[in-house]
C-alpha atoms as a PDB file:
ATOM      1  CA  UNK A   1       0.000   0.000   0.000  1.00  0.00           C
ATOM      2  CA  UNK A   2       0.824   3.388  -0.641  1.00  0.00           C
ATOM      3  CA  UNK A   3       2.292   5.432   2.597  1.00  0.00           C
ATOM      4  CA  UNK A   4       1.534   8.883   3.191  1.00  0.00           C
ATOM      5  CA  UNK A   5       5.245   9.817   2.509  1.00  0.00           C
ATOM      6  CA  UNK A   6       5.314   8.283  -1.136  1.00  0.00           C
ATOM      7  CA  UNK A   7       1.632  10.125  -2.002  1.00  0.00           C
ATOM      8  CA  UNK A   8       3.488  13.640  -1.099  1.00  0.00           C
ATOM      9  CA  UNK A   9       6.126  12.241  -3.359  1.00  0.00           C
ATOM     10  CA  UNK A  10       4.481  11.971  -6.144  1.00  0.00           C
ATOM     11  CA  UNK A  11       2.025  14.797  -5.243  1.00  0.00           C
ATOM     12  CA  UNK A  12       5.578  16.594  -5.107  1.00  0.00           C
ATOM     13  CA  UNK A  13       7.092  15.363  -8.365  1.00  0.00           C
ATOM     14  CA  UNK A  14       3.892  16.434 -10.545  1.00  0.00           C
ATOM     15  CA  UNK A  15       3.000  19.317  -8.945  1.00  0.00           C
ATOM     16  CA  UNK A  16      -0.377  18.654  -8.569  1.00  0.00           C
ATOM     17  CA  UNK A  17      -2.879  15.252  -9.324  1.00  0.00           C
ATOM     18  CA  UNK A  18      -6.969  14.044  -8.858  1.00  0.00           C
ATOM     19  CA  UNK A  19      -7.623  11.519  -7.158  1.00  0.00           C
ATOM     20  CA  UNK A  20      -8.118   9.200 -10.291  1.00  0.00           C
ATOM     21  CA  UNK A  21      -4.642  10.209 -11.119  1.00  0.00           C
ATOM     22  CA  UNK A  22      -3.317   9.089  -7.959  1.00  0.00           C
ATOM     23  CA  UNK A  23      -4.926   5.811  -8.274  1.00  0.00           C
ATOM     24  CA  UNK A  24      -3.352   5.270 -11.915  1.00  0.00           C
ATOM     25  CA  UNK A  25       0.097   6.077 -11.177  1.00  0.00           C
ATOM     26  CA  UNK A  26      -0.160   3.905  -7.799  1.00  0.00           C
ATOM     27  CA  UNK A  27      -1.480   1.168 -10.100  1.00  0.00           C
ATOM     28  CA  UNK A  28       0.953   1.060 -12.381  1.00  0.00           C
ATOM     29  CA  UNK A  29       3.665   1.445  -9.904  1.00  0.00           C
ATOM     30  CA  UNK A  30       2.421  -1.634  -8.010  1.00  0.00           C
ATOM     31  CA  UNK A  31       2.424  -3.095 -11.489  1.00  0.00           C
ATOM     32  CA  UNK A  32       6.076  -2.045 -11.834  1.00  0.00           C
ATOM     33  CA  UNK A  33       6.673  -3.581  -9.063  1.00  0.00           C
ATOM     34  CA  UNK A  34       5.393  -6.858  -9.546  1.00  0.00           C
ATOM     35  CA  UNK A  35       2.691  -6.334  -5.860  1.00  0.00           C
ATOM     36  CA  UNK A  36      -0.991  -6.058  -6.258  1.00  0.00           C
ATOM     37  CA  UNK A  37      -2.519  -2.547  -7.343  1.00  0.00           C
ATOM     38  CA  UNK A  38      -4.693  -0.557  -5.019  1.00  0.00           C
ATOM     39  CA  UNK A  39      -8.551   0.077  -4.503  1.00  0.00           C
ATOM     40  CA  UNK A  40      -9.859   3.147  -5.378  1.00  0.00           C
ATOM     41  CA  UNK A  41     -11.519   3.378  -2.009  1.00  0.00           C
ATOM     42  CA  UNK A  42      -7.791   3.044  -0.103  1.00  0.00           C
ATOM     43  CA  UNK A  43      -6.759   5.301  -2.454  1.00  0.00           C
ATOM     44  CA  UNK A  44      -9.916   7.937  -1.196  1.00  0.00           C
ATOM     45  CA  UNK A  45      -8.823   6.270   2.078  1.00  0.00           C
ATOM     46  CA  UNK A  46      -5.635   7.643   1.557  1.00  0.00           C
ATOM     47  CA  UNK A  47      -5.978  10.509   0.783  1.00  0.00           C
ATOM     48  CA  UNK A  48      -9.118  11.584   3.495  1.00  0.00           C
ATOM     49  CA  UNK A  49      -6.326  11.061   6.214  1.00  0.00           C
ATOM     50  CA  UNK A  50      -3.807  12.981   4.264  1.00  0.00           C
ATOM     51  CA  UNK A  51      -5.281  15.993   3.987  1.00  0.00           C
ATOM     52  CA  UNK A  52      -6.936  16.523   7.316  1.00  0.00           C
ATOM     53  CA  UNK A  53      -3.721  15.759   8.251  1.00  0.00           C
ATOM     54  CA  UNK A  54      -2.534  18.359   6.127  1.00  0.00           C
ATOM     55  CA  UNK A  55       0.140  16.242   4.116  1.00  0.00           C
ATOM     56  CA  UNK A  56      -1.632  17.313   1.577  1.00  0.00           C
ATOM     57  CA  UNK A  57      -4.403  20.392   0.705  1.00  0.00           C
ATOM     58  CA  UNK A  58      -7.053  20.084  -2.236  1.00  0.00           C
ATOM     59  CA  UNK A  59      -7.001  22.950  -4.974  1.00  0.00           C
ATOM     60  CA  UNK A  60      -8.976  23.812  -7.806  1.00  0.00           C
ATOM     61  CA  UNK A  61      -8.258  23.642 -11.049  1.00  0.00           C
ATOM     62  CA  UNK A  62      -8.108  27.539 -11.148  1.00  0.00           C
ATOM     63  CA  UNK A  63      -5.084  27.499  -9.187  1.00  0.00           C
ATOM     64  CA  UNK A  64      -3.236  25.441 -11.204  1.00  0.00           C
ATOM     65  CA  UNK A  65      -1.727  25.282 -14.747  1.00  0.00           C
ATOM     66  CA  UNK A  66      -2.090  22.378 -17.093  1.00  0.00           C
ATOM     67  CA  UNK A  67      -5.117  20.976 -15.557  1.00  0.00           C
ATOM     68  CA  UNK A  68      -5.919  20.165 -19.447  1.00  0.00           C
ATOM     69  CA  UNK A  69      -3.229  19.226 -20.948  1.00  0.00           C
ATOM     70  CA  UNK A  70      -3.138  15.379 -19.641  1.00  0.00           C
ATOM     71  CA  UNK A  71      -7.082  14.457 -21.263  1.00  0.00           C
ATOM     72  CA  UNK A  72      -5.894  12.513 -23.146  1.00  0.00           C
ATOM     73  CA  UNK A  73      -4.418  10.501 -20.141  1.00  0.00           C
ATOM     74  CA  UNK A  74      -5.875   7.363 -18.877  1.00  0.00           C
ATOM     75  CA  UNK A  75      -4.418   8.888 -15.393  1.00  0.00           C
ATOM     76  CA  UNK A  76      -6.320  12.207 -15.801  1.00  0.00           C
ATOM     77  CA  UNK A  77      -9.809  10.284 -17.259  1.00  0.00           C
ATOM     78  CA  UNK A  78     -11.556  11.587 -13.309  1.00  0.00           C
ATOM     79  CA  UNK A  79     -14.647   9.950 -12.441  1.00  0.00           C
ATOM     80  CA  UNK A  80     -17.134  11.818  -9.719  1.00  0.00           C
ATOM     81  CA  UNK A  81     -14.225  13.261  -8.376  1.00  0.00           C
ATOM     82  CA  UNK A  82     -16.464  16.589  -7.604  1.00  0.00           C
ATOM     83  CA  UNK A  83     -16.999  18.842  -3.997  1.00  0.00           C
ATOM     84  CA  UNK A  84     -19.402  21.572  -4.747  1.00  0.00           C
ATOM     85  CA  UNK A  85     -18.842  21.507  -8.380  1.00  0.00           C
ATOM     86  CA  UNK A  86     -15.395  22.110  -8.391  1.00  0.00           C
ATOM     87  CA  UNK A  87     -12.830  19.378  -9.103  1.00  0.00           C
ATOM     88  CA  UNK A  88     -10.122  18.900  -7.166  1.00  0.00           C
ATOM     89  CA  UNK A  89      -6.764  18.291  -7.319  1.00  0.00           C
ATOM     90  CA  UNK A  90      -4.289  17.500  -4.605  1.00  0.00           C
ATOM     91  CA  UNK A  91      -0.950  19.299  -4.079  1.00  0.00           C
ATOM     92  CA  UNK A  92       1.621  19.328  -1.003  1.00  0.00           C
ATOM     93  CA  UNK A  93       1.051  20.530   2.034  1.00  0.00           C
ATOM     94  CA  UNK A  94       2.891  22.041   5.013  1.00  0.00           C
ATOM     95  CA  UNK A  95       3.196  18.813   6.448  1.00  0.00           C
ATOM     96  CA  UNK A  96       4.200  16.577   3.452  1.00  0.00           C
ATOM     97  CA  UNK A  97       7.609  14.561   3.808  1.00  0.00           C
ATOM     98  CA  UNK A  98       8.009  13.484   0.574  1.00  0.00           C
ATOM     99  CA  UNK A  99       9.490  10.024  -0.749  1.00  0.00           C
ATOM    100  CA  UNK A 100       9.479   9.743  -4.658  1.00  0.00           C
ATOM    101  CA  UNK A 101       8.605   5.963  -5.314  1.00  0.00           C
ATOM    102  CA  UNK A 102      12.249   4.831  -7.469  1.00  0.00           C
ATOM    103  CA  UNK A 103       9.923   3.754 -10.172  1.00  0.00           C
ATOM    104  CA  UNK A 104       7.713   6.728 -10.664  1.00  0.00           C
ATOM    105  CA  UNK A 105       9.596   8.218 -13.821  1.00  0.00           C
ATOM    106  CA  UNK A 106       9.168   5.202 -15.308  1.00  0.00           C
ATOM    107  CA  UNK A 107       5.790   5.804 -15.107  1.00  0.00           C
ATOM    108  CA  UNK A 108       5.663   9.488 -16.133  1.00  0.00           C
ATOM    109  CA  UNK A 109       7.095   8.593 -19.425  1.00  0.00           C
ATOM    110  CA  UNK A 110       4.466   5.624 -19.702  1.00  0.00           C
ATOM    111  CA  UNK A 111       1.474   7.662 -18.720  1.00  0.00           C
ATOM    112  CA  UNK A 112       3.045  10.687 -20.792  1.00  0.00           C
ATOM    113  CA  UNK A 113       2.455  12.990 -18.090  1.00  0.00           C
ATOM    114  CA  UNK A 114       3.635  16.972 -17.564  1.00  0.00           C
ATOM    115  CA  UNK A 115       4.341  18.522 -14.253  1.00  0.00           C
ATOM    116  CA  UNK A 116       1.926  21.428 -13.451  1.00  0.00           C
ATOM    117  CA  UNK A 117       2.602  24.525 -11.575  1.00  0.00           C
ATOM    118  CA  UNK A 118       0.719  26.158  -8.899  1.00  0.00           C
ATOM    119  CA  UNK A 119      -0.798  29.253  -8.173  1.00  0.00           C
ATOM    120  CA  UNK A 120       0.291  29.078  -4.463  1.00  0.00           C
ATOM    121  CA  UNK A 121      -0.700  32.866  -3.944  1.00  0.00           C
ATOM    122  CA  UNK A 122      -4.123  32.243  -4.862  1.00  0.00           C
ATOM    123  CA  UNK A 123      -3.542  28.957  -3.026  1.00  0.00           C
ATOM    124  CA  UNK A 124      -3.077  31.059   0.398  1.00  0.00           C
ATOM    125  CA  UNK A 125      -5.918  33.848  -0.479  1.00  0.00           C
ATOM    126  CA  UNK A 126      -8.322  30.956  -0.575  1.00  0.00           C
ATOM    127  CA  UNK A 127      -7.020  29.523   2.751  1.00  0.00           C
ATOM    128  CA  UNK A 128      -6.733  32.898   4.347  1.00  0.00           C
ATOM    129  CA  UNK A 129     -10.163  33.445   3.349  1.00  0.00           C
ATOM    130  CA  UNK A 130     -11.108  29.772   4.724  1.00  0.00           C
ATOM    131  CA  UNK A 131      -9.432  30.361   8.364  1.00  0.00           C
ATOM    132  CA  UNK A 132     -11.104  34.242   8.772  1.00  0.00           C
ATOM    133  CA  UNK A 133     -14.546  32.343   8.199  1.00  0.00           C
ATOM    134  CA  UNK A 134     -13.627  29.660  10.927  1.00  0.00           C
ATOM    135  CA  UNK A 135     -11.971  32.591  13.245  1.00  0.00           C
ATOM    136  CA  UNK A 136     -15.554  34.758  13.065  1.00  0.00           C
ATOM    137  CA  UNK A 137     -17.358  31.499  13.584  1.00  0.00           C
ATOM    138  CA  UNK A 138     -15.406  30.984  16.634  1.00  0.00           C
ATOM    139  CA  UNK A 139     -16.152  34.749  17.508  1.00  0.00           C
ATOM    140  CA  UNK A 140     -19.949  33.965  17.022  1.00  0.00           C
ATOM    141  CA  UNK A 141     -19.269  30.935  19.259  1.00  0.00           C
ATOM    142  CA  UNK A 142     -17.712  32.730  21.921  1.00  0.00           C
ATOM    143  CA  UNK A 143     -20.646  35.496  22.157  1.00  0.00           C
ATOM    144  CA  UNK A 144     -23.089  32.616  22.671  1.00  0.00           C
ATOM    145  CA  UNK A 145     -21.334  30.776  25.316  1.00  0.00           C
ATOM    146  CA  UNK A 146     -20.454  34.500  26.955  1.00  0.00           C
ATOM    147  CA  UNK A 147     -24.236  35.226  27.224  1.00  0.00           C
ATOM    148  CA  UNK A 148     -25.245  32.041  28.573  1.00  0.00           C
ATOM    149  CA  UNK A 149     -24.361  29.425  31.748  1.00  0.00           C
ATOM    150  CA  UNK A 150     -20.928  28.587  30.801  1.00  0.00           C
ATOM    151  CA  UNK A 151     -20.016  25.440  31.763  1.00  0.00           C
ATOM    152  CA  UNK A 152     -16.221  24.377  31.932  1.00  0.00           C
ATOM    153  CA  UNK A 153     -16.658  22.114  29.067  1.00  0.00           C
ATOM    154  CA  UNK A 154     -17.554  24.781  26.811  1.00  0.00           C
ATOM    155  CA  UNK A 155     -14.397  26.840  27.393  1.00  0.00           C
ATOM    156  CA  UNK A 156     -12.677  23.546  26.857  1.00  0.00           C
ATOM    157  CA  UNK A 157     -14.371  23.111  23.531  1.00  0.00           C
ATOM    158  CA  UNK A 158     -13.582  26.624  22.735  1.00  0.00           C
ATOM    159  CA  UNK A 159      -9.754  26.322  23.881  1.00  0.00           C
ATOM    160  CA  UNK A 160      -9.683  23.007  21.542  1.00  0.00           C
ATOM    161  CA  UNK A 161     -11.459  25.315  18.350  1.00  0.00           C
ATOM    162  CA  UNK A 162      -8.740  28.073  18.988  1.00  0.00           C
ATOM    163  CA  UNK A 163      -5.953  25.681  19.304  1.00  0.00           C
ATOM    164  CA  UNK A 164      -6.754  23.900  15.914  1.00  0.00           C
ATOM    165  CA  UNK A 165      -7.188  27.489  14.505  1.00  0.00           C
ATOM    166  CA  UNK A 166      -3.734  29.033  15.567  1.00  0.00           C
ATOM    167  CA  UNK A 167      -1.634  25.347  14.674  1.00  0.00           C
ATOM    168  CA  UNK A 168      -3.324  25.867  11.000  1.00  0.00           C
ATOM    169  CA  UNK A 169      -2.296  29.299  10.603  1.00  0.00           C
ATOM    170  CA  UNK A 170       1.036  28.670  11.802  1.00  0.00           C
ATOM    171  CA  UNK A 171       1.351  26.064   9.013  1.00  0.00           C
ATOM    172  CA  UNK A 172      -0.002  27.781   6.660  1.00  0.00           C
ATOM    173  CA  UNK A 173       2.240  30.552   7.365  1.00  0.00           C
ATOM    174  CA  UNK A 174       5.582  28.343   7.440  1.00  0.00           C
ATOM    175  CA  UNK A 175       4.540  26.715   4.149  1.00  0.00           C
ATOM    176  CA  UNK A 176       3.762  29.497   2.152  1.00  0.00           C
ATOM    177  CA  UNK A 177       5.309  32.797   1.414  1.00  0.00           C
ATOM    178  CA  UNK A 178       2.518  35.024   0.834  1.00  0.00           C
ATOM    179  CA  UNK A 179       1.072  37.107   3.567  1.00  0.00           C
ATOM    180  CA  UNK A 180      -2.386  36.528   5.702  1.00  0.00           C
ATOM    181  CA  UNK A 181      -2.484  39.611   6.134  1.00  0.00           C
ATOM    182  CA  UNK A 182      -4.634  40.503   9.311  1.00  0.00           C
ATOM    183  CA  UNK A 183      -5.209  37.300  10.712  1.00  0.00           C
ATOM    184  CA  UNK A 184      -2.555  37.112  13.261  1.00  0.00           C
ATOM    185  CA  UNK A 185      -4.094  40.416  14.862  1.00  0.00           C
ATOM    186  CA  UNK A 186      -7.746  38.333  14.614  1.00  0.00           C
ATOM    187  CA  UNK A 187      -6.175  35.317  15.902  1.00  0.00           C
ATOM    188  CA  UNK A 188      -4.638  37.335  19.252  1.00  0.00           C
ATOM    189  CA  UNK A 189      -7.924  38.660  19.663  1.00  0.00           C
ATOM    190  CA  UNK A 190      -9.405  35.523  19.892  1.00  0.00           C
ATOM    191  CA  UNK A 191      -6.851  34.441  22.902  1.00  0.00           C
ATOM    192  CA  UNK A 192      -7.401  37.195  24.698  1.00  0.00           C
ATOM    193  CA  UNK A 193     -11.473  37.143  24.565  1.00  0.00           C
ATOM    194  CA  UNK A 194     -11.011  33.532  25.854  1.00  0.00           C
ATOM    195  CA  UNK A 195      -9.138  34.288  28.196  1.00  0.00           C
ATOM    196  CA  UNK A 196     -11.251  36.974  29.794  1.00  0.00           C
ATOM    197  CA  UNK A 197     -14.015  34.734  29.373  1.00  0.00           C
ATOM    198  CA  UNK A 198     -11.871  32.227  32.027  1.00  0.00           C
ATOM    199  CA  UNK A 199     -10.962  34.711  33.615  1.00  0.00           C
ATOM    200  CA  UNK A 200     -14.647  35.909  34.562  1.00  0.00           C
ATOM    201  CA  UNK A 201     -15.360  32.252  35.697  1.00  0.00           C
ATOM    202  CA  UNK A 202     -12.358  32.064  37.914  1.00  0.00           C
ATOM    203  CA  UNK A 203     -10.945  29.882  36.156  1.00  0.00           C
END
Protein backbone atom coordinates (compact mmCIF):
# COMPACT_ATOMS: atom_id res chain seq x y z
CA UNK A 1 0.00 0.00 0.00
CA UNK A 2 0.82 3.39 -0.64
CA UNK A 3 2.29 5.43 2.60
CA UNK A 4 1.53 8.88 3.19
CA UNK A 5 5.25 9.82 2.51
CA UNK A 6 5.31 8.28 -1.14
CA UNK A 7 1.63 10.12 -2.00
CA UNK A 8 3.49 13.64 -1.10
CA UNK A 9 6.13 12.24 -3.36
CA UNK A 10 4.48 11.97 -6.14
CA UNK A 11 2.02 14.80 -5.24
CA UNK A 12 5.58 16.59 -5.11
CA UNK A 13 7.09 15.36 -8.36
CA UNK A 14 3.89 16.43 -10.55
CA UNK A 15 3.00 19.32 -8.94
CA UNK A 16 -0.38 18.65 -8.57
CA UNK A 17 -2.88 15.25 -9.32
CA UNK A 18 -6.97 14.04 -8.86
CA UNK A 19 -7.62 11.52 -7.16
CA UNK A 20 -8.12 9.20 -10.29
CA UNK A 21 -4.64 10.21 -11.12
CA UNK A 22 -3.32 9.09 -7.96
CA UNK A 23 -4.93 5.81 -8.27
CA UNK A 24 -3.35 5.27 -11.92
CA UNK A 25 0.10 6.08 -11.18
CA UNK A 26 -0.16 3.91 -7.80
CA UNK A 27 -1.48 1.17 -10.10
CA UNK A 28 0.95 1.06 -12.38
CA UNK A 29 3.67 1.45 -9.90
CA UNK A 30 2.42 -1.63 -8.01
CA UNK A 31 2.42 -3.09 -11.49
CA UNK A 32 6.08 -2.04 -11.83
CA UNK A 33 6.67 -3.58 -9.06
CA UNK A 34 5.39 -6.86 -9.55
CA UNK A 35 2.69 -6.33 -5.86
CA UNK A 36 -0.99 -6.06 -6.26
CA UNK A 37 -2.52 -2.55 -7.34
CA UNK A 38 -4.69 -0.56 -5.02
CA UNK A 39 -8.55 0.08 -4.50
CA UNK A 40 -9.86 3.15 -5.38
CA UNK A 41 -11.52 3.38 -2.01
CA UNK A 42 -7.79 3.04 -0.10
CA UNK A 43 -6.76 5.30 -2.45
CA UNK A 44 -9.92 7.94 -1.20
CA UNK A 45 -8.82 6.27 2.08
CA UNK A 46 -5.64 7.64 1.56
CA UNK A 47 -5.98 10.51 0.78
CA UNK A 48 -9.12 11.58 3.49
CA UNK A 49 -6.33 11.06 6.21
CA UNK A 50 -3.81 12.98 4.26
CA UNK A 51 -5.28 15.99 3.99
CA UNK A 52 -6.94 16.52 7.32
CA UNK A 53 -3.72 15.76 8.25
CA UNK A 54 -2.53 18.36 6.13
CA UNK A 55 0.14 16.24 4.12
CA UNK A 56 -1.63 17.31 1.58
CA UNK A 57 -4.40 20.39 0.71
CA UNK A 58 -7.05 20.08 -2.24
CA UNK A 59 -7.00 22.95 -4.97
CA UNK A 60 -8.98 23.81 -7.81
CA UNK A 61 -8.26 23.64 -11.05
CA UNK A 62 -8.11 27.54 -11.15
CA UNK A 63 -5.08 27.50 -9.19
CA UNK A 64 -3.24 25.44 -11.20
CA UNK A 65 -1.73 25.28 -14.75
CA UNK A 66 -2.09 22.38 -17.09
CA UNK A 67 -5.12 20.98 -15.56
CA UNK A 68 -5.92 20.17 -19.45
CA UNK A 69 -3.23 19.23 -20.95
CA UNK A 70 -3.14 15.38 -19.64
CA UNK A 71 -7.08 14.46 -21.26
CA UNK A 72 -5.89 12.51 -23.15
CA UNK A 73 -4.42 10.50 -20.14
CA UNK A 74 -5.87 7.36 -18.88
CA UNK A 75 -4.42 8.89 -15.39
CA UNK A 76 -6.32 12.21 -15.80
CA UNK A 77 -9.81 10.28 -17.26
CA UNK A 78 -11.56 11.59 -13.31
CA UNK A 79 -14.65 9.95 -12.44
CA UNK A 80 -17.13 11.82 -9.72
CA UNK A 81 -14.22 13.26 -8.38
CA UNK A 82 -16.46 16.59 -7.60
CA UNK A 83 -17.00 18.84 -4.00
CA UNK A 84 -19.40 21.57 -4.75
CA UNK A 85 -18.84 21.51 -8.38
CA UNK A 86 -15.39 22.11 -8.39
CA UNK A 87 -12.83 19.38 -9.10
CA UNK A 88 -10.12 18.90 -7.17
CA UNK A 89 -6.76 18.29 -7.32
CA UNK A 90 -4.29 17.50 -4.61
CA UNK A 91 -0.95 19.30 -4.08
CA UNK A 92 1.62 19.33 -1.00
CA UNK A 93 1.05 20.53 2.03
CA UNK A 94 2.89 22.04 5.01
CA UNK A 95 3.20 18.81 6.45
CA UNK A 96 4.20 16.58 3.45
CA UNK A 97 7.61 14.56 3.81
CA UNK A 98 8.01 13.48 0.57
CA UNK A 99 9.49 10.02 -0.75
CA UNK A 100 9.48 9.74 -4.66
CA UNK A 101 8.60 5.96 -5.31
CA UNK A 102 12.25 4.83 -7.47
CA UNK A 103 9.92 3.75 -10.17
CA UNK A 104 7.71 6.73 -10.66
CA UNK A 105 9.60 8.22 -13.82
CA UNK A 106 9.17 5.20 -15.31
CA UNK A 107 5.79 5.80 -15.11
CA UNK A 108 5.66 9.49 -16.13
CA UNK A 109 7.10 8.59 -19.43
CA UNK A 110 4.47 5.62 -19.70
CA UNK A 111 1.47 7.66 -18.72
CA UNK A 112 3.04 10.69 -20.79
CA UNK A 113 2.45 12.99 -18.09
CA UNK A 114 3.64 16.97 -17.56
CA UNK A 115 4.34 18.52 -14.25
CA UNK A 116 1.93 21.43 -13.45
CA UNK A 117 2.60 24.53 -11.58
CA UNK A 118 0.72 26.16 -8.90
CA UNK A 119 -0.80 29.25 -8.17
CA UNK A 120 0.29 29.08 -4.46
CA UNK A 121 -0.70 32.87 -3.94
CA UNK A 122 -4.12 32.24 -4.86
CA UNK A 123 -3.54 28.96 -3.03
CA UNK A 124 -3.08 31.06 0.40
CA UNK A 125 -5.92 33.85 -0.48
CA UNK A 126 -8.32 30.96 -0.58
CA UNK A 127 -7.02 29.52 2.75
CA UNK A 128 -6.73 32.90 4.35
CA UNK A 129 -10.16 33.44 3.35
CA UNK A 130 -11.11 29.77 4.72
CA UNK A 131 -9.43 30.36 8.36
CA UNK A 132 -11.10 34.24 8.77
CA UNK A 133 -14.55 32.34 8.20
CA UNK A 134 -13.63 29.66 10.93
CA UNK A 135 -11.97 32.59 13.24
CA UNK A 136 -15.55 34.76 13.07
CA UNK A 137 -17.36 31.50 13.58
CA UNK A 138 -15.41 30.98 16.63
CA UNK A 139 -16.15 34.75 17.51
CA UNK A 140 -19.95 33.96 17.02
CA UNK A 141 -19.27 30.94 19.26
CA UNK A 142 -17.71 32.73 21.92
CA UNK A 143 -20.65 35.50 22.16
CA UNK A 144 -23.09 32.62 22.67
CA UNK A 145 -21.33 30.78 25.32
CA UNK A 146 -20.45 34.50 26.96
CA UNK A 147 -24.24 35.23 27.22
CA UNK A 148 -25.25 32.04 28.57
CA UNK A 149 -24.36 29.43 31.75
CA UNK A 150 -20.93 28.59 30.80
CA UNK A 151 -20.02 25.44 31.76
CA UNK A 152 -16.22 24.38 31.93
CA UNK A 153 -16.66 22.11 29.07
CA UNK A 154 -17.55 24.78 26.81
CA UNK A 155 -14.40 26.84 27.39
CA UNK A 156 -12.68 23.55 26.86
CA UNK A 157 -14.37 23.11 23.53
CA UNK A 158 -13.58 26.62 22.74
CA UNK A 159 -9.75 26.32 23.88
CA UNK A 160 -9.68 23.01 21.54
CA UNK A 161 -11.46 25.32 18.35
CA UNK A 162 -8.74 28.07 18.99
CA UNK A 163 -5.95 25.68 19.30
CA UNK A 164 -6.75 23.90 15.91
CA UNK A 165 -7.19 27.49 14.50
CA UNK A 166 -3.73 29.03 15.57
CA UNK A 167 -1.63 25.35 14.67
CA UNK A 168 -3.32 25.87 11.00
CA UNK A 169 -2.30 29.30 10.60
CA UNK A 170 1.04 28.67 11.80
CA UNK A 171 1.35 26.06 9.01
CA UNK A 172 0.00 27.78 6.66
CA UNK A 173 2.24 30.55 7.37
CA UNK A 174 5.58 28.34 7.44
CA UNK A 175 4.54 26.71 4.15
CA UNK A 176 3.76 29.50 2.15
CA UNK A 177 5.31 32.80 1.41
CA UNK A 178 2.52 35.02 0.83
CA UNK A 179 1.07 37.11 3.57
CA UNK A 180 -2.39 36.53 5.70
CA UNK A 181 -2.48 39.61 6.13
CA UNK A 182 -4.63 40.50 9.31
CA UNK A 183 -5.21 37.30 10.71
CA UNK A 184 -2.55 37.11 13.26
CA UNK A 185 -4.09 40.42 14.86
CA UNK A 186 -7.75 38.33 14.61
CA UNK A 187 -6.18 35.32 15.90
CA UNK A 188 -4.64 37.33 19.25
CA UNK A 189 -7.92 38.66 19.66
CA UNK A 190 -9.40 35.52 19.89
CA UNK A 191 -6.85 34.44 22.90
CA UNK A 192 -7.40 37.19 24.70
CA UNK A 193 -11.47 37.14 24.56
CA UNK A 194 -11.01 33.53 25.85
CA UNK A 195 -9.14 34.29 28.20
CA UNK A 196 -11.25 36.97 29.79
CA UNK A 197 -14.01 34.73 29.37
CA UNK A 198 -11.87 32.23 32.03
CA UNK A 199 -10.96 34.71 33.61
CA UNK A 200 -14.65 35.91 34.56
CA UNK A 201 -15.36 32.25 35.70
CA UNK A 202 -12.36 32.06 37.91
CA UNK A 203 -10.94 29.88 36.16
Amino acid sequence: MLSKEELCGIIDALGALTQDEIYHITKELSLLKGSVPPAMPSIKELCAESEKEHHIVAVSAEEITGAEENKKNPASQVSGEVKDDILLYYISGPNAFPEVPFELSEVIDILELQKRDVNLSSVAARLSKNLHRRIKNLEDKIEVVSSAKVHEKDLENLELRYSDILNQYYDYTFWLSDDMPGLEDEIRELSLRIESLKSAQGI
